[in-house]
Every structure is written in structure tokens, then in C-alpha cells.
N, C-alpha and C. Protein backbone atom coordinates (compact mmCIF):
# COMPACT_ATOMS: atom_id res chain seq x y z
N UNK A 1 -78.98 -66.64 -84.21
CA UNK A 1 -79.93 -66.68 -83.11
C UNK A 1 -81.31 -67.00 -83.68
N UNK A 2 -81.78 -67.93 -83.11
CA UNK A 2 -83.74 -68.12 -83.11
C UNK A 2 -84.05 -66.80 -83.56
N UNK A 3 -84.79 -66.46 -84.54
CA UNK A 3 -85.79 -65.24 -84.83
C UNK A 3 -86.83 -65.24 -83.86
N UNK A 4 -87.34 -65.80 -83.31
CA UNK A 4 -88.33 -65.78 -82.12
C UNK A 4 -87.27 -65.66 -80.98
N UNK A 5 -86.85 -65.74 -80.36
CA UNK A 5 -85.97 -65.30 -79.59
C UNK A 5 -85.46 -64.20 -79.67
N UNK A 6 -84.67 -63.36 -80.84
CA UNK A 6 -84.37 -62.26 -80.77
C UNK A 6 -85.63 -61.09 -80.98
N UNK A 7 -86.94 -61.40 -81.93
CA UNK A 7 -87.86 -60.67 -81.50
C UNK A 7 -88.32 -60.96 -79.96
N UNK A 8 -88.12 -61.90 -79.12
CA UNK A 8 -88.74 -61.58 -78.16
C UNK A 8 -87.74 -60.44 -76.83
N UNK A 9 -86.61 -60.58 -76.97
CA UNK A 9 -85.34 -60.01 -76.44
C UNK A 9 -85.96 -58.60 -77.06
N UNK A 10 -86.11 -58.42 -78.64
CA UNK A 10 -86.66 -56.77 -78.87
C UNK A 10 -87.34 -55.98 -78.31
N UNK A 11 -88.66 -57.04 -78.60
CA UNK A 11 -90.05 -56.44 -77.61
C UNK A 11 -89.55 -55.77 -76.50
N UNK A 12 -89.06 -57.23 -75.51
CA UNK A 12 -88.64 -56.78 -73.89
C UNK A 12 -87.78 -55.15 -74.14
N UNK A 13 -86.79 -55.24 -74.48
CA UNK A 13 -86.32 -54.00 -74.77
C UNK A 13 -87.35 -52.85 -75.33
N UNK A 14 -87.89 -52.83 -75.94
CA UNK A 14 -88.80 -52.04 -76.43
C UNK A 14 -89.79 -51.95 -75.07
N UNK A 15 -90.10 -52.74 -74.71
CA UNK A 15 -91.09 -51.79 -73.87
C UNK A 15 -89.80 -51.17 -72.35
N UNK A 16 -89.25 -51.64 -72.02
CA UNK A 16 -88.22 -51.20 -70.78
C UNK A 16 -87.92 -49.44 -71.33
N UNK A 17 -87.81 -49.78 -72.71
CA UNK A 17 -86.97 -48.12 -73.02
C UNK A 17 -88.70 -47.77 -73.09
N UNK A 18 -89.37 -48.19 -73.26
CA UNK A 18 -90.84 -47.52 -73.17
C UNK A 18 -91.47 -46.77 -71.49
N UNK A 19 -90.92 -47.68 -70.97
CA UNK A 19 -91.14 -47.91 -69.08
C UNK A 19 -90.50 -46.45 -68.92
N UNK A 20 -89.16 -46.44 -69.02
CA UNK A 20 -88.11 -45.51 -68.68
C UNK A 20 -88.65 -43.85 -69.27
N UNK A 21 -88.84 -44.12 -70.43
CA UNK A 21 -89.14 -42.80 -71.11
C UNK A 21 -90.62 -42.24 -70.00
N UNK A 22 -91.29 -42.93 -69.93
CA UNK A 22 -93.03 -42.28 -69.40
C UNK A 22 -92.21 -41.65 -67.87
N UNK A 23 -91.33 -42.70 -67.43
CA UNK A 23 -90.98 -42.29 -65.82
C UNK A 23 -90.43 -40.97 -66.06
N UNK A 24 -89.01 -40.77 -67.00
CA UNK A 24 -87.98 -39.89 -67.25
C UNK A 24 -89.34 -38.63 -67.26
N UNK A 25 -90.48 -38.70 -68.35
CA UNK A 25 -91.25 -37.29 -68.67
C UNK A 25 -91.89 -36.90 -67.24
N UNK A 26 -92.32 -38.10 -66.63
CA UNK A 26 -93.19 -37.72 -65.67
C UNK A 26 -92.61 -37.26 -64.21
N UNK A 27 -91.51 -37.38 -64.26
CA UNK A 27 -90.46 -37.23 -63.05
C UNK A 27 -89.86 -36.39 -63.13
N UNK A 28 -89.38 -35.91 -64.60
CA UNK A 28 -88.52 -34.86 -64.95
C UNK A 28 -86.85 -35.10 -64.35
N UNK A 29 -86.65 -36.48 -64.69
CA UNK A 29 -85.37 -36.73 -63.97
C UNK A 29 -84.67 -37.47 -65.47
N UNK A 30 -83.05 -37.97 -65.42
CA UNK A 30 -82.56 -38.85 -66.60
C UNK A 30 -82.16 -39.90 -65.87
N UNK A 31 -82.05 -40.51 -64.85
CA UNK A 31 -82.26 -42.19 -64.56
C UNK A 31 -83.11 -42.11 -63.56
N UNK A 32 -84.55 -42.87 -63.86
CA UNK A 32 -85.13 -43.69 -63.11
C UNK A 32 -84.72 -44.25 -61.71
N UNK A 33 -83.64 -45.40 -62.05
CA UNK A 33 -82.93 -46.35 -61.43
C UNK A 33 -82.67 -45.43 -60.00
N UNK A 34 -82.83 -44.29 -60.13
CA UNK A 34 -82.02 -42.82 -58.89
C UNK A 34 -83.17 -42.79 -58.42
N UNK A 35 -84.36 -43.43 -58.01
CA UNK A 35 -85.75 -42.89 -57.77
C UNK A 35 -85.13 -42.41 -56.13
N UNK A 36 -84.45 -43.08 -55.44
CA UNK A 36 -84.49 -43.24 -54.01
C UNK A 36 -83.89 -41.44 -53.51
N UNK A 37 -82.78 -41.57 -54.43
CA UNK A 37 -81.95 -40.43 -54.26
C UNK A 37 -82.91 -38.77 -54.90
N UNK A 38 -84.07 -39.09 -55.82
CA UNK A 38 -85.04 -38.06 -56.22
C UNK A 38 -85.87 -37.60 -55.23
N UNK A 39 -86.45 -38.75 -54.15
CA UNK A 39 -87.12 -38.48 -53.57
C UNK A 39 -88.98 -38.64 -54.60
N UNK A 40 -88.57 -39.93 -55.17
CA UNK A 40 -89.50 -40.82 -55.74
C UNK A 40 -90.47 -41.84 -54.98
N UNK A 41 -91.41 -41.59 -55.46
CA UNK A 41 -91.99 -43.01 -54.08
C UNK A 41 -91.88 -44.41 -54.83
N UNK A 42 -91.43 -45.66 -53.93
CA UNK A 42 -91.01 -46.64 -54.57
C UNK A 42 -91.91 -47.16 -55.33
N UNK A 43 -93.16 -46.96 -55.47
CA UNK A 43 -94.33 -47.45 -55.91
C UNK A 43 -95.33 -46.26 -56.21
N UNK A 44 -96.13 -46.41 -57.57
CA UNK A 44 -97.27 -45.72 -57.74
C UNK A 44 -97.66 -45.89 -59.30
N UNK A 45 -98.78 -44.85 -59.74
CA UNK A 45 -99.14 -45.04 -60.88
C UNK A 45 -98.42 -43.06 -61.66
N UNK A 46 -98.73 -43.81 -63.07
CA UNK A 46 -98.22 -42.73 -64.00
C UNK A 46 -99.47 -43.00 -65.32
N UNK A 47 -100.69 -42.01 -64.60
CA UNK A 47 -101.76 -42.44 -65.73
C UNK A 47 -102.30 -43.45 -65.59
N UNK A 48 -102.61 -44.73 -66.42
CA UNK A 48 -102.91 -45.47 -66.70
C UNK A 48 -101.90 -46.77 -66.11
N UNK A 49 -100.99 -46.05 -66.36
CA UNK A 49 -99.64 -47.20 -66.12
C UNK A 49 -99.58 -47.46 -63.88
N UNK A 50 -98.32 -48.45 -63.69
CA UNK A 50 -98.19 -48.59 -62.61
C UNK A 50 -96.62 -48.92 -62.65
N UNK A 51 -96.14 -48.41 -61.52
CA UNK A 51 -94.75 -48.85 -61.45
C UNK A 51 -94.18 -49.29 -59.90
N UNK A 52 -93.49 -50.24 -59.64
CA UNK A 52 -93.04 -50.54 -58.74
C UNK A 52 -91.49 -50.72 -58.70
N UNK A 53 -90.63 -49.77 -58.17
CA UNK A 53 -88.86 -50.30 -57.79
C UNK A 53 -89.03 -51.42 -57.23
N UNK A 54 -87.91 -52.20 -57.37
CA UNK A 54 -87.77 -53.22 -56.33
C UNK A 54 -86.40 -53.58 -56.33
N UNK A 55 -85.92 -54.11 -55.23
CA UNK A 55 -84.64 -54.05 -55.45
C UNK A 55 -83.34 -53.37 -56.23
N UNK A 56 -83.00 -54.12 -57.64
CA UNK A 56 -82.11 -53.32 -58.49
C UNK A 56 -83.28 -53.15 -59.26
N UNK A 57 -84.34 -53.28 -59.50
CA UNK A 57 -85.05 -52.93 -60.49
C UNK A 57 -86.65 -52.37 -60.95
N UNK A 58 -87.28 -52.66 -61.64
CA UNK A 58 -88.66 -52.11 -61.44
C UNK A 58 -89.26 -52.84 -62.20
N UNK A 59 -90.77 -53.08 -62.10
CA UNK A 59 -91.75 -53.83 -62.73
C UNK A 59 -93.28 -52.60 -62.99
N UNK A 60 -93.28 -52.47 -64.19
CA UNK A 60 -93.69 -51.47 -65.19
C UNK A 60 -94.88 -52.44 -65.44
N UNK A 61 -96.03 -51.62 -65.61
CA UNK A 61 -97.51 -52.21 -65.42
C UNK A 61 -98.00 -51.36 -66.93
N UNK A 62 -97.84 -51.63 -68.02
CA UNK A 62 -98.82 -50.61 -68.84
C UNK A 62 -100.43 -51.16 -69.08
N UNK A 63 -101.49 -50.11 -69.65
CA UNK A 63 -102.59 -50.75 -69.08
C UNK A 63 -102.72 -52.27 -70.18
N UNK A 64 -101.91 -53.26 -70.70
CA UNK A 64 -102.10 -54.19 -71.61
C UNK A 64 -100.75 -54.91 -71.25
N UNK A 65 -99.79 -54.61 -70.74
CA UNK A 65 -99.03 -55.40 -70.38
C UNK A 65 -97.86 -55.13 -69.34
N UNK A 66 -97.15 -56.03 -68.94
CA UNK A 66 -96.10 -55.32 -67.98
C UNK A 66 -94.42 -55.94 -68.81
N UNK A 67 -93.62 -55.43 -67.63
CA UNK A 67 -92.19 -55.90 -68.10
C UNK A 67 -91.73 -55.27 -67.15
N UNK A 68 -90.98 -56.59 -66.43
CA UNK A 68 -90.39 -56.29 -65.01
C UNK A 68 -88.51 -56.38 -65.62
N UNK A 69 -87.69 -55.63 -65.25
CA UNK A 69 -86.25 -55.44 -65.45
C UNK A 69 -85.69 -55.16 -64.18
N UNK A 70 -84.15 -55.40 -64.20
CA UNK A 70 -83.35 -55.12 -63.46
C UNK A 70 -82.03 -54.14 -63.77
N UNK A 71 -81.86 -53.05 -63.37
CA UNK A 71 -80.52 -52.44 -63.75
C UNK A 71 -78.75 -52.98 -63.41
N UNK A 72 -78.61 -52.83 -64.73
CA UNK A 72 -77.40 -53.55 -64.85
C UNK A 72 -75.89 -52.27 -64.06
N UNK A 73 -74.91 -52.96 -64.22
CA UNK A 73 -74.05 -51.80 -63.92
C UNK A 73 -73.65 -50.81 -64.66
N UNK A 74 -73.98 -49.59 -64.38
CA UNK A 74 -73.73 -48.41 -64.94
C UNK A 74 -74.89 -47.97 -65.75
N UNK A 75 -76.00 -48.39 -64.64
CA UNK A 75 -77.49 -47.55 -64.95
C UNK A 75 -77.86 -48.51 -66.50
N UNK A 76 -77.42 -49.61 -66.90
CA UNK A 76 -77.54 -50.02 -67.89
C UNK A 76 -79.12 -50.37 -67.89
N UNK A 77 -80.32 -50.71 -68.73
CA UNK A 77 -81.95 -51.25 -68.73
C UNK A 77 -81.68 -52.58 -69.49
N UNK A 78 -81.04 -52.39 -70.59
CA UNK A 78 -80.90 -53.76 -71.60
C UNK A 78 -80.84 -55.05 -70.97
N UNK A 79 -80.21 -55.30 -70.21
CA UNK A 79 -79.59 -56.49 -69.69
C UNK A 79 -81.74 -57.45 -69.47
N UNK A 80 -81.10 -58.68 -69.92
CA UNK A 80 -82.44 -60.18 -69.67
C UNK A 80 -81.98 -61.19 -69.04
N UNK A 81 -82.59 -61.63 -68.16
CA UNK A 81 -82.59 -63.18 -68.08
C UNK A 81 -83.75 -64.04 -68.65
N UNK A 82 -83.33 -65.53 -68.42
CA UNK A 82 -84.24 -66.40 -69.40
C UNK A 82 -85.55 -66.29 -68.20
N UNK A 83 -85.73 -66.19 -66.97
CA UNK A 83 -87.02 -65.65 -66.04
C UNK A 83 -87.90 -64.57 -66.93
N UNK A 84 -86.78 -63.27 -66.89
CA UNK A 84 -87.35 -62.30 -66.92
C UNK A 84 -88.12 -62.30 -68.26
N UNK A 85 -87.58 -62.90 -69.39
CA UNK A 85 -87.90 -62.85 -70.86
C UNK A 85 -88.88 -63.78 -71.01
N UNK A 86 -88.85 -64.68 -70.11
CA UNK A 86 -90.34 -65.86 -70.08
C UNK A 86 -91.51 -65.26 -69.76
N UNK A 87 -91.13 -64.32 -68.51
CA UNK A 87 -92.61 -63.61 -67.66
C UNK A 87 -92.90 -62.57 -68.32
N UNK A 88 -92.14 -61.82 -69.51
CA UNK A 88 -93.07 -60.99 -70.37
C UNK A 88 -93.52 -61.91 -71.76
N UNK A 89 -92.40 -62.93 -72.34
CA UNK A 89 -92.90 -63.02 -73.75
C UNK A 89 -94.38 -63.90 -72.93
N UNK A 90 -94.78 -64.57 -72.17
CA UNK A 90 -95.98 -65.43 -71.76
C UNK A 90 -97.67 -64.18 -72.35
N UNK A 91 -97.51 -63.12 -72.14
CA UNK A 91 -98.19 -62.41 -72.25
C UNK A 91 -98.57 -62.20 -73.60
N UNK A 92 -98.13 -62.83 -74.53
CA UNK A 92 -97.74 -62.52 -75.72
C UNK A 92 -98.23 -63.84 -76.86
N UNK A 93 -99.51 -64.26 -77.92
CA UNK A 93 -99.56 -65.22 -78.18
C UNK A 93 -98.46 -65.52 -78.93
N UNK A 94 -97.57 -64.91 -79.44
CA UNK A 94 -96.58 -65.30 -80.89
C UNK A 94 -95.78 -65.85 -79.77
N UNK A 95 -95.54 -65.72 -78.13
CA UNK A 95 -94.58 -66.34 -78.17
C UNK A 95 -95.15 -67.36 -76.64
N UNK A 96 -96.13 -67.54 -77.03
CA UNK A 96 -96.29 -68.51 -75.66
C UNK A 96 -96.20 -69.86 -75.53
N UNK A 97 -96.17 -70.45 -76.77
CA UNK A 97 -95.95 -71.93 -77.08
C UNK A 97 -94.32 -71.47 -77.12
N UNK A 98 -93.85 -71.31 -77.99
CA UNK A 98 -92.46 -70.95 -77.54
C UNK A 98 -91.63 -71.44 -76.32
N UNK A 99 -92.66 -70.73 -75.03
CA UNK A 99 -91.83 -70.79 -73.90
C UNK A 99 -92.92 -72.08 -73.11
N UNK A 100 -93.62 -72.16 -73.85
CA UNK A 100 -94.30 -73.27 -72.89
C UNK A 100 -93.50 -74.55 -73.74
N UNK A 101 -93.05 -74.86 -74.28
CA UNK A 101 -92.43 -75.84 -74.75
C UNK A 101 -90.70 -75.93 -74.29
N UNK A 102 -90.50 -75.04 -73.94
CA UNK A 102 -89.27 -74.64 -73.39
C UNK A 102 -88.72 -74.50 -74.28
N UNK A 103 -88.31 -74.43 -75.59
CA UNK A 103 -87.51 -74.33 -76.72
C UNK A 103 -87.05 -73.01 -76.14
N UNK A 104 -87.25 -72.29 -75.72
CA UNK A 104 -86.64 -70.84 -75.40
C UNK A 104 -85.50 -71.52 -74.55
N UNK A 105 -85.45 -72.18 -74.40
CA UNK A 105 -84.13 -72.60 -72.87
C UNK A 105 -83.25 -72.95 -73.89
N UNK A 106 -83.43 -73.97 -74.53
CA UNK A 106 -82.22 -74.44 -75.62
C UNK A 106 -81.80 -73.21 -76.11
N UNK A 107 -82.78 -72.35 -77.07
CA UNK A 107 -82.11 -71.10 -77.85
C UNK A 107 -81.42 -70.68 -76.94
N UNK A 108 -81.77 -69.97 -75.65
CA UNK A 108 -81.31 -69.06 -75.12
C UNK A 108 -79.90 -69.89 -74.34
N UNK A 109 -79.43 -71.23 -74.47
CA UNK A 109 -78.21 -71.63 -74.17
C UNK A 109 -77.52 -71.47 -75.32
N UNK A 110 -78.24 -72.06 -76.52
CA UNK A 110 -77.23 -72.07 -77.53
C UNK A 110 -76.80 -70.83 -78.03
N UNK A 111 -77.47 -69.97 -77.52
CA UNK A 111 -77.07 -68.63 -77.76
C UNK A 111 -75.53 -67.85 -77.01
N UNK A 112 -76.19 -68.56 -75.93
CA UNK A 112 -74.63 -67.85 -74.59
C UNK A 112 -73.57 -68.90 -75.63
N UNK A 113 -73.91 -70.08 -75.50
CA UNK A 113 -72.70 -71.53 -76.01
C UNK A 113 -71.98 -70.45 -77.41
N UNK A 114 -72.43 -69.64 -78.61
CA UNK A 114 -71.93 -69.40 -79.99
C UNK A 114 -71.74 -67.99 -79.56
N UNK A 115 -72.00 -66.99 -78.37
CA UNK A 115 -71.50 -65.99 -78.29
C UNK A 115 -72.73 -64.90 -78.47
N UNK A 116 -73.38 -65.73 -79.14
CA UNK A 116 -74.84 -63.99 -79.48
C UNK A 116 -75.07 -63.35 -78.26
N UNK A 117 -75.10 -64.22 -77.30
CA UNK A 117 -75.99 -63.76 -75.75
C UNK A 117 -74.41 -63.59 -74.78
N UNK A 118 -74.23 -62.60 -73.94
CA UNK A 118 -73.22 -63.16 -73.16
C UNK A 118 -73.32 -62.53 -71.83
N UNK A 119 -72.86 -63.04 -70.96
CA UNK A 119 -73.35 -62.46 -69.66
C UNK A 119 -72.54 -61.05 -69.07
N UNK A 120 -72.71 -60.69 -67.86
CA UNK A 120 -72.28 -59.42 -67.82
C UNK A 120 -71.29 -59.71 -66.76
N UNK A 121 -70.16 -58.82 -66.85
CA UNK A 121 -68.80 -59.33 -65.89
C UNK A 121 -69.00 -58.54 -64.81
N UNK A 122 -70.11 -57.60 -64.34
CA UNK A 122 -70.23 -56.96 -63.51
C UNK A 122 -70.71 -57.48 -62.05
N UNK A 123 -69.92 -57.04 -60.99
CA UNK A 123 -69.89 -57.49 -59.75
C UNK A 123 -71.06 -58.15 -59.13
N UNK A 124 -72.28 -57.30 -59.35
CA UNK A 124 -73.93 -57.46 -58.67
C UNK A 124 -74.54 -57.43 -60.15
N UNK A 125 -73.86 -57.27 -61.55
CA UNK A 125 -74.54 -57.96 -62.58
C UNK A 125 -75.31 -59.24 -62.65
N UNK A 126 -76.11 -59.73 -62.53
CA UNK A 126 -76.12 -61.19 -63.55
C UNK A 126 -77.03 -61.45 -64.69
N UNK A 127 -77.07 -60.32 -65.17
CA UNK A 127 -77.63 -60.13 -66.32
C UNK A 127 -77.08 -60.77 -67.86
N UNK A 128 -77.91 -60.71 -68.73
CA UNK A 128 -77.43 -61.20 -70.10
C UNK A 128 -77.62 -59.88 -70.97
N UNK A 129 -76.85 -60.13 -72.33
CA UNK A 129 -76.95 -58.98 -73.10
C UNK A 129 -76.30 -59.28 -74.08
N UNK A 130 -76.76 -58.50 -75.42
CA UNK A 130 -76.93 -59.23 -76.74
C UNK A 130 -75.41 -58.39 -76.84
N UNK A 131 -74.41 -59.53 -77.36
CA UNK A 131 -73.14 -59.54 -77.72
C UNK A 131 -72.77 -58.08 -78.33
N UNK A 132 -73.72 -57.72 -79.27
CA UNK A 132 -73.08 -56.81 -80.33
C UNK A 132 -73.35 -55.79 -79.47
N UNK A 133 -74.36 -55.39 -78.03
CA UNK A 133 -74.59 -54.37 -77.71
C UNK A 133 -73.55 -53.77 -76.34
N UNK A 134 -72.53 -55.36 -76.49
CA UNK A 134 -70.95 -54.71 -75.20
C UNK A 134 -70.10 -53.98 -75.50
């Protein structure tokens, strides 16, 4: 896999399990994704931060950057698409030529094409996710 590509797949992960953890302390709950069933409001701030559910997922505001995700099946956070991984690495100078050149589209095919990346067999999945982590 592209080394710029899989650090940028990290980051994203890194901040999602970052997103999750501030909600989990501040909620006092263990999935997020359950906000509806907590009796969570779909929207608000946590500090500094901002968070919005939306649909299957949530878009996490920290005060320097965001990272919007979708939950996969079985409460999964990991799961990317090549959208979702564009609209955070853009924020980012190491990787903005990157995606402004589109080279991220090739990696991120040739990636599904050799197996690193593979998609998710789940019903309302359509998420991607790094091979070694199925």
C-alpha cells in the first residue's frame, strides 16, 4: 500500500477512536453510535469540540479539525471511504496535493484490486476496511 495512503487511513482512525473516546467520557455510555436509544441529543458541543449524528454516523468537530465517519455493522468506527478519507486528509498539508492530484483514487483502487483495502459484506455496510483488520 502507498505510505501516504495508509498514514492517511491512520490519522482518520486515530482521530474517530479520538471522537468516540471524548463522547464515551462525557456521556458515560460504551457506544456512541446508541446516542438515540441514551437519550443523547443528536447534536451539540463537548468543550471545545462539536458533534453531530447523522444518519449511520457522526461528524466530530475538534477545535483544529474534524472527521466525519459512519458506523459499520456491529457498532464497527474503522470502516473509510475514498469521500470520507479525502474530506479529512484535505485538512491536512502532508496530504493535500495527494488528493488534489487524485493519486489517492488510483492507490485507493489498487489497493481494493491486491486485497489491502476490502469492502464490507455487510447488508447497509458500504464501507472499506484495511484487510488485516477482518
Amino acid at each position: 500500500m502507498n505510505p501516504i495512503l495508509l498514514n492517511l487511513i491512520e490519522s482518520f482512525h486515530e482521530k474517530v477512536s479520538e471522537a468516540e473516546e471524548i463522547m464515551k467520557k462525557e456521556f458515560n455510555i460504551d457506544e456512541p453510535r446508541l446516542f438515540r436509544k441514551q437519550d443523547i441529543p443528536r447534536w451539540g458541543h463537548i468543550g471545545k469540540n462539536k458533534y453531530s449524528f447523522h444518519g449511520i454516523g457522526c461528524r466530530f468537530k475538534f477545535e483544529k479539525a474534524f472527521v466525519d465517519y459512519d458506523y459499520g455493522e456491529h457498532g464497527r468506527n474503522d470502516g473509510f471511504d475514498l469521500w470520507r478519507l479525502s474530506d479529512y486528509g484535505r485538512q491536512f498539508e502532508q496530504f493535500k496535493e495527494y488528493i488534489k492530484t487524485d493519486e489517492i483514487k488510483s492507490d485507493f483502487q489498487t489497493s481494493i484490486d491486491v486485497g489491502e483495502i476490502v469492502r464490507s459484506g455487510g447488508k447497509y455496510d458500504n464501507l472499506y476496511y484495511l484487510s488485516k483488520s477482518i
